[in-house]
PDB file of N, CA and C in Angstrom:
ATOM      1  N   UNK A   1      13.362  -6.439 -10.095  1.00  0.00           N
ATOM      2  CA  UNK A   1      11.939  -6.255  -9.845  1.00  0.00           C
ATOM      3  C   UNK A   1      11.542  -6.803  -8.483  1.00  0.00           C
ATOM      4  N   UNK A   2      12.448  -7.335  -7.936  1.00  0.00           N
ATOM      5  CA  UNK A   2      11.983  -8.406  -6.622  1.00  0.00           C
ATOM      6  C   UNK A   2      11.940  -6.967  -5.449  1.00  0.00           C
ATOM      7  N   UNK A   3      12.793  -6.174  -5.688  1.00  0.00           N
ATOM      8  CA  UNK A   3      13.047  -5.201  -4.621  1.00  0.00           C
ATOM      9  C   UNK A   3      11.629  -4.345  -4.818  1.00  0.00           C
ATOM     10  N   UNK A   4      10.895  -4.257  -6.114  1.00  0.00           N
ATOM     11  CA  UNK A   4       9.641  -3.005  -5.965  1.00  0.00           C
ATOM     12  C   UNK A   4       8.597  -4.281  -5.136  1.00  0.00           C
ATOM     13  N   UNK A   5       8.449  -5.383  -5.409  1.00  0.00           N
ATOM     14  CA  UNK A   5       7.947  -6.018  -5.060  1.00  0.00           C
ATOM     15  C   UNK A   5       7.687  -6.636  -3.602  1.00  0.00           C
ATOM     16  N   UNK A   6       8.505  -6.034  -2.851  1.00  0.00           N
ATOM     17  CA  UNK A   6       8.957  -5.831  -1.458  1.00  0.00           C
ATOM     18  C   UNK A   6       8.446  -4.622  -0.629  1.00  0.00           C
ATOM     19  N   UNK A   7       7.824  -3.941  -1.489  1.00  0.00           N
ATOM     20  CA  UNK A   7       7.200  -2.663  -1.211  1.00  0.00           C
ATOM     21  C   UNK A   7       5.890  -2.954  -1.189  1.00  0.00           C
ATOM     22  N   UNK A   8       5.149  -1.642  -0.464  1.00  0.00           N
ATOM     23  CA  UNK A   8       4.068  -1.647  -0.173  1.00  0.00           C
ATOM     24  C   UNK A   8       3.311  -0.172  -0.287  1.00  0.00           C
ATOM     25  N   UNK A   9       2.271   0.254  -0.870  1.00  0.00           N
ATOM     26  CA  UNK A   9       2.171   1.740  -0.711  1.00  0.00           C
ATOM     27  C   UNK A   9       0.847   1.739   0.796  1.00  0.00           C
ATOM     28  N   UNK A  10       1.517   2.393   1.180  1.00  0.00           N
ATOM     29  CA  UNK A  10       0.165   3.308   2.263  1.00  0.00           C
ATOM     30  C   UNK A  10      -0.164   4.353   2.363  1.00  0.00           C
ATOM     31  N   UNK A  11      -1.422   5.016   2.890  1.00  0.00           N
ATOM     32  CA  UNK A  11      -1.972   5.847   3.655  1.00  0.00           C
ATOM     33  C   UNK A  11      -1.751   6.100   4.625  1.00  0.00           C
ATOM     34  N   UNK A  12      -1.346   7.296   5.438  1.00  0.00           N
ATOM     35  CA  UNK A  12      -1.283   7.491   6.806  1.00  0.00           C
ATOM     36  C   UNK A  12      -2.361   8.060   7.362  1.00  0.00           C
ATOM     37  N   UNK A  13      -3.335   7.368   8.192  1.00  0.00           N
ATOM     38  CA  UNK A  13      -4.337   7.452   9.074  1.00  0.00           C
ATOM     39  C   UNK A  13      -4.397   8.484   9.832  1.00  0.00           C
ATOM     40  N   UNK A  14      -3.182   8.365  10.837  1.00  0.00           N
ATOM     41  CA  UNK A  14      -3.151   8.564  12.054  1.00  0.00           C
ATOM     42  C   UNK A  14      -1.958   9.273  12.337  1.00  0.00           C
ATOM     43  N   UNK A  15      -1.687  10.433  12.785  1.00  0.00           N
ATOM     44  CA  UNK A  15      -0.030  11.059  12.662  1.00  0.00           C
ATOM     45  C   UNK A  15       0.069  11.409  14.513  1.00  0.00           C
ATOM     46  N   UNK A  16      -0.479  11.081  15.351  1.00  0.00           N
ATOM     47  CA  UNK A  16      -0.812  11.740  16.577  1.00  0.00           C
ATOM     48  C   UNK A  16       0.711  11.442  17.106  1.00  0.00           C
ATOM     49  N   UNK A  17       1.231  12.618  17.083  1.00  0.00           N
ATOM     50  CA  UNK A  17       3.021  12.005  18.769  1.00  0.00           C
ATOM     51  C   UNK A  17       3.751  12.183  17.286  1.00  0.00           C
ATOM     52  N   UNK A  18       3.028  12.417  16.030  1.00  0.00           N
ATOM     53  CA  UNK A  18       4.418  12.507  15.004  1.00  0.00           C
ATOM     54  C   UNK A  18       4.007  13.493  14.371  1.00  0.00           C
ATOM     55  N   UNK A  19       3.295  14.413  14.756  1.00  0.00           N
ATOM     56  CA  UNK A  19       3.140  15.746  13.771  1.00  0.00           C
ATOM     57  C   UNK A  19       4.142  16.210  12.524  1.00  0.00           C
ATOM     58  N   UNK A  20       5.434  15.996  12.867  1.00  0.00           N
ATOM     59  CA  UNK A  20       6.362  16.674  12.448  1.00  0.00           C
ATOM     60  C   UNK A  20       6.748  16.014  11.136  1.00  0.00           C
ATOM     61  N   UNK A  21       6.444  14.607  11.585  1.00  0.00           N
ATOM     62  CA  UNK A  21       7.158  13.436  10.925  1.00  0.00           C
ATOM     63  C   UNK A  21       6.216  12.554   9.922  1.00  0.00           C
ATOM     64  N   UNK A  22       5.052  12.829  10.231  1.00  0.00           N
ATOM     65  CA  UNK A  22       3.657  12.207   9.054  1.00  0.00           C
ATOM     66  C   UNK A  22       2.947  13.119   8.653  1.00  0.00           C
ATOM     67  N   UNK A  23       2.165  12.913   7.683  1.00  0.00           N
ATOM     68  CA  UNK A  23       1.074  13.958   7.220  1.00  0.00           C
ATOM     69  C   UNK A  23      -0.349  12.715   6.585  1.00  0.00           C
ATOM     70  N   UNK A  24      -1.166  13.059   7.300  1.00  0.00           N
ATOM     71  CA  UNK A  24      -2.397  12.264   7.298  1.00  0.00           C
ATOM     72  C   UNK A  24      -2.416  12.465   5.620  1.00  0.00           C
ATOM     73  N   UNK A  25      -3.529  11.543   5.202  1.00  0.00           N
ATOM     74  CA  UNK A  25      -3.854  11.083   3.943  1.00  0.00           C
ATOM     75  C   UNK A  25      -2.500  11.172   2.679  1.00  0.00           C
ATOM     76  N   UNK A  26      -1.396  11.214   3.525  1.00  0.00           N
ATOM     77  CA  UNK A  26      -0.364  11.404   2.156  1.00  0.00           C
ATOM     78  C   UNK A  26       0.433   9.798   2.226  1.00  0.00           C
ATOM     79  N   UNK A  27       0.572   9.694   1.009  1.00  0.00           N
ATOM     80  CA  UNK A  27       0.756   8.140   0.862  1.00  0.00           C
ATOM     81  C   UNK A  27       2.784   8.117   1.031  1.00  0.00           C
ATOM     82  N   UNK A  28       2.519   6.936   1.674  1.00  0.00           N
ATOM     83  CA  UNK A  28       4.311   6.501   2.070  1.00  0.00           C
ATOM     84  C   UNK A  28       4.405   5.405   1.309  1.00  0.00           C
ATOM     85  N   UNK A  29       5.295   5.179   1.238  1.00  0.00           N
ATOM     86  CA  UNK A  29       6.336   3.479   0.726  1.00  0.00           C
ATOM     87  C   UNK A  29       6.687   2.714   1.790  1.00  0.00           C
ATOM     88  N   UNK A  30       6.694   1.481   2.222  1.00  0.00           N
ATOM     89  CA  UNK A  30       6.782   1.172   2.948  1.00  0.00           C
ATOM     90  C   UNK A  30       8.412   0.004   2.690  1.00  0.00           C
ATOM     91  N   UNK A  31       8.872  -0.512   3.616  1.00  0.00           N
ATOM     92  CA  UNK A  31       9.895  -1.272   3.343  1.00  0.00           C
ATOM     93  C   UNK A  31       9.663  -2.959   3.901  1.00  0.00           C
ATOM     94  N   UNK A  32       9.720  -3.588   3.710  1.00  0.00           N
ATOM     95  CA  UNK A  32       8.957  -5.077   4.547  1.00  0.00           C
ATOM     96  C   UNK A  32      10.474  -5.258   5.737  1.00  0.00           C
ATOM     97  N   UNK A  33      10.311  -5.150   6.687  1.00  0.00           N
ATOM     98  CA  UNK A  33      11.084  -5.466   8.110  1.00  0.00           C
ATOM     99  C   UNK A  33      10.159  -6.889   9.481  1.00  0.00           C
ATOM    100  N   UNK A  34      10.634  -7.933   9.262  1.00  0.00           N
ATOM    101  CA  UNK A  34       9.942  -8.456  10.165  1.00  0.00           C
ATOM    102  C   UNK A  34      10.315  -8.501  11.200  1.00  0.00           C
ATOM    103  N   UNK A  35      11.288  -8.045  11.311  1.00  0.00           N
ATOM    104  CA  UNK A  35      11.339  -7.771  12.889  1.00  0.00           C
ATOM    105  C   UNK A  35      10.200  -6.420  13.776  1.00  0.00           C
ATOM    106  N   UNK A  36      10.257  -5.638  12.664  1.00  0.00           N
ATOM    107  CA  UNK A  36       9.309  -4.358  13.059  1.00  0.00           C
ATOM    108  C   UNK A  36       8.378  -4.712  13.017  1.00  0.00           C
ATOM    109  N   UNK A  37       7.420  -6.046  12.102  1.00  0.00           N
ATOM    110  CA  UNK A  37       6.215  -6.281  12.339  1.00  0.00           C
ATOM    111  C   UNK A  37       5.911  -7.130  13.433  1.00  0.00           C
ATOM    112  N   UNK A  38       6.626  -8.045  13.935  1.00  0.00           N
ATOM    113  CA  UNK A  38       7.019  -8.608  15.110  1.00  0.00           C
ATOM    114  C   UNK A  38       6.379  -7.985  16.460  1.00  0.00           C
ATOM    115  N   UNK A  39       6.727  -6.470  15.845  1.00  0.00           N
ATOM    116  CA  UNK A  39       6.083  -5.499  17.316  1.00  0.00           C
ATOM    117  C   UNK A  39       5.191  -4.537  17.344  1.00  0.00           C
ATOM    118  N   UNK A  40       4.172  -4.874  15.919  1.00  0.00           N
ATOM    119  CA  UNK A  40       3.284  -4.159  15.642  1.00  0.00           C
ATOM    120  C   UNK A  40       3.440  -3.108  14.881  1.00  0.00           C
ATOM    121  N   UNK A  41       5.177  -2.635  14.254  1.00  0.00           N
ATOM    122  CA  UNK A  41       5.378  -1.157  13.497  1.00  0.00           C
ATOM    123  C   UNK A  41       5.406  -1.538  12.162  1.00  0.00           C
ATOM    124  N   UNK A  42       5.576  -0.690  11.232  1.00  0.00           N
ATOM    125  CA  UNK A  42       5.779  -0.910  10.102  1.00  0.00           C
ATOM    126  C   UNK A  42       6.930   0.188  10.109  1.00  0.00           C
ATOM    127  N   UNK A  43       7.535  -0.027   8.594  1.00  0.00           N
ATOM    128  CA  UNK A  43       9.022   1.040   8.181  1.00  0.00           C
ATOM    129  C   UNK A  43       8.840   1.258   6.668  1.00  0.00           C
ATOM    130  N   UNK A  44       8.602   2.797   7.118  1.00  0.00           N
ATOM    131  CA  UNK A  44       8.112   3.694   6.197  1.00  0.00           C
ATOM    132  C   UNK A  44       9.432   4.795   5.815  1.00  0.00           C
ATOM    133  N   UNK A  45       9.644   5.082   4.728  1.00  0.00           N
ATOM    134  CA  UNK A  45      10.217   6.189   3.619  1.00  0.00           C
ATOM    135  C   UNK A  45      10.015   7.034   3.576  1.00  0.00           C
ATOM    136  N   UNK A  46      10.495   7.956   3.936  1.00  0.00           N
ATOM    137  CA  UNK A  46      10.454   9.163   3.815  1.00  0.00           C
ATOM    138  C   UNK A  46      10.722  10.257   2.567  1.00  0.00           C
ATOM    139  N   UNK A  47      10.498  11.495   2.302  1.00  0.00           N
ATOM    140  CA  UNK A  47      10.670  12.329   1.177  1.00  0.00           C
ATOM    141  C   UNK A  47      12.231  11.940   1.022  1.00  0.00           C
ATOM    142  N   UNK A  48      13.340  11.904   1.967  1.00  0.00           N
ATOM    143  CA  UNK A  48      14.289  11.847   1.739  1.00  0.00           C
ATOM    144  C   UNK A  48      15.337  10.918   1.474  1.00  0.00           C
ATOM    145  N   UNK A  49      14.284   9.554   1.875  1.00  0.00           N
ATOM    146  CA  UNK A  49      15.060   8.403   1.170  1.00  0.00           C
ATOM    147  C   UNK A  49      15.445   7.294   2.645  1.00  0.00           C
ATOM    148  N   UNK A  50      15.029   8.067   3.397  1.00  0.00           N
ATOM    149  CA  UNK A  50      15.401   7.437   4.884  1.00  0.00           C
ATOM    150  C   UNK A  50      13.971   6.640   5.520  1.00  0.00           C
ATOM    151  N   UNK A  51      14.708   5.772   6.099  1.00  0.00           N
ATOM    152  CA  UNK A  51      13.349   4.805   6.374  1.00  0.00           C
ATOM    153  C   UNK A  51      13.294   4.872   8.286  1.00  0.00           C
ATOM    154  N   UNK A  52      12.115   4.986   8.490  1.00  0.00           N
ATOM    155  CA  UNK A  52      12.135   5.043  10.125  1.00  0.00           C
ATOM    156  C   UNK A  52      10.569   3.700  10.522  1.00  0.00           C
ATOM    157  N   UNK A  53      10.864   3.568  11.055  1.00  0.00           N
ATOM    158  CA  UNK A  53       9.379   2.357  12.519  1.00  0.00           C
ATOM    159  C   UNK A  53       8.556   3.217  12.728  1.00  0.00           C
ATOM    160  N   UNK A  54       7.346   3.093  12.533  1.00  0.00           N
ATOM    161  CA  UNK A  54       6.172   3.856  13.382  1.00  0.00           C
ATOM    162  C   UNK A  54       5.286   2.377  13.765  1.00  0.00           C
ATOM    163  N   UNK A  55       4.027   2.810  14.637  1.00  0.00           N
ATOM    164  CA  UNK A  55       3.086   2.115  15.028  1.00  0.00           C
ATOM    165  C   UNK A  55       2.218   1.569  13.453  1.00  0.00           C
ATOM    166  N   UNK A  56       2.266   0.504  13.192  1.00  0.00           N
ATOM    167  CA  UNK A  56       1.563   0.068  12.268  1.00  0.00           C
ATOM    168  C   UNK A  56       0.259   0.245  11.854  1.00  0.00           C
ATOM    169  N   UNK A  57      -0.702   0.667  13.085  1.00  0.00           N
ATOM    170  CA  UNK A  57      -2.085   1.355  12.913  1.00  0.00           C
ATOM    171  C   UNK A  57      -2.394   2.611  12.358  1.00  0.00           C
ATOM    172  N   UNK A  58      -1.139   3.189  12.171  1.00  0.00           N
ATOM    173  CA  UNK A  58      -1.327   4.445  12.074  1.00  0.00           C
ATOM    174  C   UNK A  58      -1.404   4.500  10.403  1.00  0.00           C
ATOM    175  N   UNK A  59      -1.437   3.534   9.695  1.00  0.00           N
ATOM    176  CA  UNK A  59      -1.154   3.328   7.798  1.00  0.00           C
ATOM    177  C   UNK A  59      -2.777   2.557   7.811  1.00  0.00           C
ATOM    178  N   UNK A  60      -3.229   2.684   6.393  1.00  0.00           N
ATOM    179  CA  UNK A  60      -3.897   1.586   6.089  1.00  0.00           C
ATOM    180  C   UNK A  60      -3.231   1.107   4.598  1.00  0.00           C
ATOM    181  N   UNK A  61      -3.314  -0.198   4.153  1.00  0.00           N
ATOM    182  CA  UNK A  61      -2.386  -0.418   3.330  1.00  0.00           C
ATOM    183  C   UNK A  61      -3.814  -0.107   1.980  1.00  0.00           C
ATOM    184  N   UNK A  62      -3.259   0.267   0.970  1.00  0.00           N
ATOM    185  CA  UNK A  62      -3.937   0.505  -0.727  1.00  0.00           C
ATOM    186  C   UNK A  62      -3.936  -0.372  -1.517  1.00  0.00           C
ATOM    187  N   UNK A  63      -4.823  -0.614  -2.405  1.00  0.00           N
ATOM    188  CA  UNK A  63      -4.834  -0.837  -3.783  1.00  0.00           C
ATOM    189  C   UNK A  63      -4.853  -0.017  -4.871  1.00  0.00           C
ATOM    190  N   UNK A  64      -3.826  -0.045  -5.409  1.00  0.00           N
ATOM    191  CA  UNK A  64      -3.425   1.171  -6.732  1.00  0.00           C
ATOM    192  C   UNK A  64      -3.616  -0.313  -8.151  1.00  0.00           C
ATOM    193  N   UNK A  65      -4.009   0.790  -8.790  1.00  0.00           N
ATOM    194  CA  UNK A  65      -3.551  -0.060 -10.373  1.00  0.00           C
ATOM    195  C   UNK A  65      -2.246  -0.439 -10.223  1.00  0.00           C
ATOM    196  N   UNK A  66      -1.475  -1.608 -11.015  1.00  0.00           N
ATOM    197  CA  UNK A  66      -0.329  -1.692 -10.959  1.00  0.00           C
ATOM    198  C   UNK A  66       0.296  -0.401 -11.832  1.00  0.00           C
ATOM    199  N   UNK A  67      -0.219   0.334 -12.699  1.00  0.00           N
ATOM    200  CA  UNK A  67       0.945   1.208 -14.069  1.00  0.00           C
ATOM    201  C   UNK A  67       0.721   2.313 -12.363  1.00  0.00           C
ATOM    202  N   UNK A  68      -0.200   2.543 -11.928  1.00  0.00           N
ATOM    203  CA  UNK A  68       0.013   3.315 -11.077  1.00  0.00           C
ATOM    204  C   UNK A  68       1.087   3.127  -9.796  1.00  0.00           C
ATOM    205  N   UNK A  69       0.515   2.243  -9.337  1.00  0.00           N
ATOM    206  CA  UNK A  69       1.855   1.851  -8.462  1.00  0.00           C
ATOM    207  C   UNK A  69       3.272   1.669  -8.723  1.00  0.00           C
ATOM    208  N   UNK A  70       3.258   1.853 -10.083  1.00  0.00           N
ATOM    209  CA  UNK A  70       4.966   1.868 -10.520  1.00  0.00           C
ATOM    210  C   UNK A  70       5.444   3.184 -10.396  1.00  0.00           C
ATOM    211  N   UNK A  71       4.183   3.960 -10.977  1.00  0.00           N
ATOM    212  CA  UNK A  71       4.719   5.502 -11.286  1.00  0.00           C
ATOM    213  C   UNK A  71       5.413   6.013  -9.793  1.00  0.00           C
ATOM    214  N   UNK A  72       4.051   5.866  -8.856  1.00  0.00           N
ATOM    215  CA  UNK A  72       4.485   6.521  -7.434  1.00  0.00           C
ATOM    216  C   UNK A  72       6.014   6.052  -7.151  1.00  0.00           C
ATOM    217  N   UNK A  73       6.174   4.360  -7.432  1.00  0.00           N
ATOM    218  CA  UNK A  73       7.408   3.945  -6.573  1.00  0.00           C
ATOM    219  C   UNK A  73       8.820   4.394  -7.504  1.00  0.00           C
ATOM    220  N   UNK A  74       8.422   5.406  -8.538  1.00  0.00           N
ATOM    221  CA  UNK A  74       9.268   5.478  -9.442  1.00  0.00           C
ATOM    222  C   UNK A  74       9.677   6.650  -9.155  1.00  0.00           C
ATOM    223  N   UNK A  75       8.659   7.627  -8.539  1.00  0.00           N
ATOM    224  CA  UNK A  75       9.100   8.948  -8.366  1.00  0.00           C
ATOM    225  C   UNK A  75       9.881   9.125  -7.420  1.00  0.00           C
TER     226      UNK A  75
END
């Protein structure tokens, strides 16, 4: 449980320079990296399981119910 707990769900704000690679209002998983926060990014999950750095402004972080927040991090 320590590993869901390491997670974070967001919103993506802002997709500008990543068209390809974000889609505004669709929610990501995030992974906790302090080195990436170190420089302002966060590291986000992708549909495919792969995690990449973006600019950290570009998320705002959520509050989900917890039964909800399991489901998403379950799917």
């Amino acid at each position: 449980m320590a590993k869901a707990l390491s997670k974070q769900i967001v919103v993506c704000v802002n997709n500008d320079g990543y068209a390809a690679s974000l889609e505004k209002r669709k929610l990501y998983v995030t992974l906790r990296d302090a080195v990436a926060e170190k420089h302002g990014l966060i590291r986000i999950v992708d549909e495919s399981g792969s995690d990449y750095v973006y600019p950290k402004t570009m998320f705002r972080a959520i509050a989900l119910p917890q039964s909800v927040k399991k489901a998403v991090l379950a799917a």
